[in-house]
Protein backbone atom coordinates (compact mmCIF):
# COMPACT_ATOMS: atom_id res chain seq x y z
CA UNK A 1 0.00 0.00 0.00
CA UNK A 2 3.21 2.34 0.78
CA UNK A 3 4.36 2.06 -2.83
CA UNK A 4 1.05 3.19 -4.61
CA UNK A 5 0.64 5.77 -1.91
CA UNK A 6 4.46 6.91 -3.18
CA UNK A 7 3.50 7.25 -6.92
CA UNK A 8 0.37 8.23 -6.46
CA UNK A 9 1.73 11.57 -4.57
CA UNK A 10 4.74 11.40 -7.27
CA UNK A 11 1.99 11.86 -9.98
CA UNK A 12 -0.52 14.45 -8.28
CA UNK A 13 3.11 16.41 -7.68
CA UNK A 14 4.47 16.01 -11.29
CA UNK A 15 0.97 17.13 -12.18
CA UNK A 16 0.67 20.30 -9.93
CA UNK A 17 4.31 21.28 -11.44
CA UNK A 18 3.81 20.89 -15.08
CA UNK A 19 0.77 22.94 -14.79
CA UNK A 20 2.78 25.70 -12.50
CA UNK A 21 5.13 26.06 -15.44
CA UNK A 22 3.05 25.92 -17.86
CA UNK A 23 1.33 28.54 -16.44
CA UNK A 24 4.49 31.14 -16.14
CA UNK A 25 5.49 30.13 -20.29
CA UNK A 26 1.74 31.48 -21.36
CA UNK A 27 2.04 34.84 -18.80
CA UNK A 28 5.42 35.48 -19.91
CA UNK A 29 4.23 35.43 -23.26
CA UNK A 30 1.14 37.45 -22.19
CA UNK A 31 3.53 40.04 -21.20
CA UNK A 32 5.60 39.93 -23.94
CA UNK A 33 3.02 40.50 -26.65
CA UNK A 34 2.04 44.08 -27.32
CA UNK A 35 -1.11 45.59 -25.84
CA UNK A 36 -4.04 47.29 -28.23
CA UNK A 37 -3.96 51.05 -26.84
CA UNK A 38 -7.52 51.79 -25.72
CA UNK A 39 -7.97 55.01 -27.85
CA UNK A 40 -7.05 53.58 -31.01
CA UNK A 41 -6.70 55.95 -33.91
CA UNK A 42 -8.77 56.51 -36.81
CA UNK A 43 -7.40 54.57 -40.14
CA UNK A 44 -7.71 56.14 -44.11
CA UNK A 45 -7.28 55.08 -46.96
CA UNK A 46 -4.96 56.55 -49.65
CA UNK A 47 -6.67 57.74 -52.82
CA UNK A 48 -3.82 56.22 -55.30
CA UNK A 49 -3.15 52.68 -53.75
CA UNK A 50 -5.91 52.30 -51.45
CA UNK A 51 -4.06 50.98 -48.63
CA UNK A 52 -5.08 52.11 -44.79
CA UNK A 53 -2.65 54.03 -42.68
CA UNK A 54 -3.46 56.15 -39.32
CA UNK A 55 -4.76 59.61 -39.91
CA UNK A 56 -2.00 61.31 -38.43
CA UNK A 57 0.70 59.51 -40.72
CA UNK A 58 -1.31 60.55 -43.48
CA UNK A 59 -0.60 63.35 -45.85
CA UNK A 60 -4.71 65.63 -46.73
CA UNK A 61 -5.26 67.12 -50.10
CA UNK A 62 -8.61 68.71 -49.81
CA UNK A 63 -10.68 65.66 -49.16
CA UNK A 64 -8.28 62.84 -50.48
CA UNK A 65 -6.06 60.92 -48.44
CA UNK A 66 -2.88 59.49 -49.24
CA UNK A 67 -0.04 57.34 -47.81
CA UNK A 68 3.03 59.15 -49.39
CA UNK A 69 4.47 62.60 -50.73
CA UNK A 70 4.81 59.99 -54.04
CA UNK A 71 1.17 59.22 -54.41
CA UNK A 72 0.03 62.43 -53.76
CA UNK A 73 1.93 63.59 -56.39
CA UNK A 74 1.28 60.81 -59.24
CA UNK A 75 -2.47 61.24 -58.75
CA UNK A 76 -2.41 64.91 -58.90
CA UNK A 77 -0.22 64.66 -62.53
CA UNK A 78 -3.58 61.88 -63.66
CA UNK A 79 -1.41 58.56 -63.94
């Protein structure tokens, strides 16, 4: 009866442990993966390419947006 006691514990302990690490590997990598800010920022979309950058990297022409000094300047020439 000793000796099933023994590996009975030995399992309920190897148990307890694997689950205590496992728990630190997925809250370090919690920590380690960046956070969504709260505020968020509002996203356009460039009148020449049509991809989506934040407003404030953005360059305004009247009511266009665009996503660089290039593009801004290829759609104003018509190509």
């Amino acid at each position: 009866m000793g000796r099933i006691l023994f590996f009975v514990l030995l399992g309920v302990g190897l148990y307890v442990g694997y689950r205590i690490w496992r728990g630190g590997q997925k809250r370090s990598a919690e920590m380690r993966a960046p956070k969504p800010s709260a505020g968020g920022e509002a996203m356009v979309s460039c009148s020449h390419c049509g991809l989506n950058v934040p407003r404030s990297e953005a360059l305004a022409e009247g009511d266009r947006w665009y996503c660089s000094d290039a593009h801004r300047r290829l759609a104003n020439t018509g190509r």
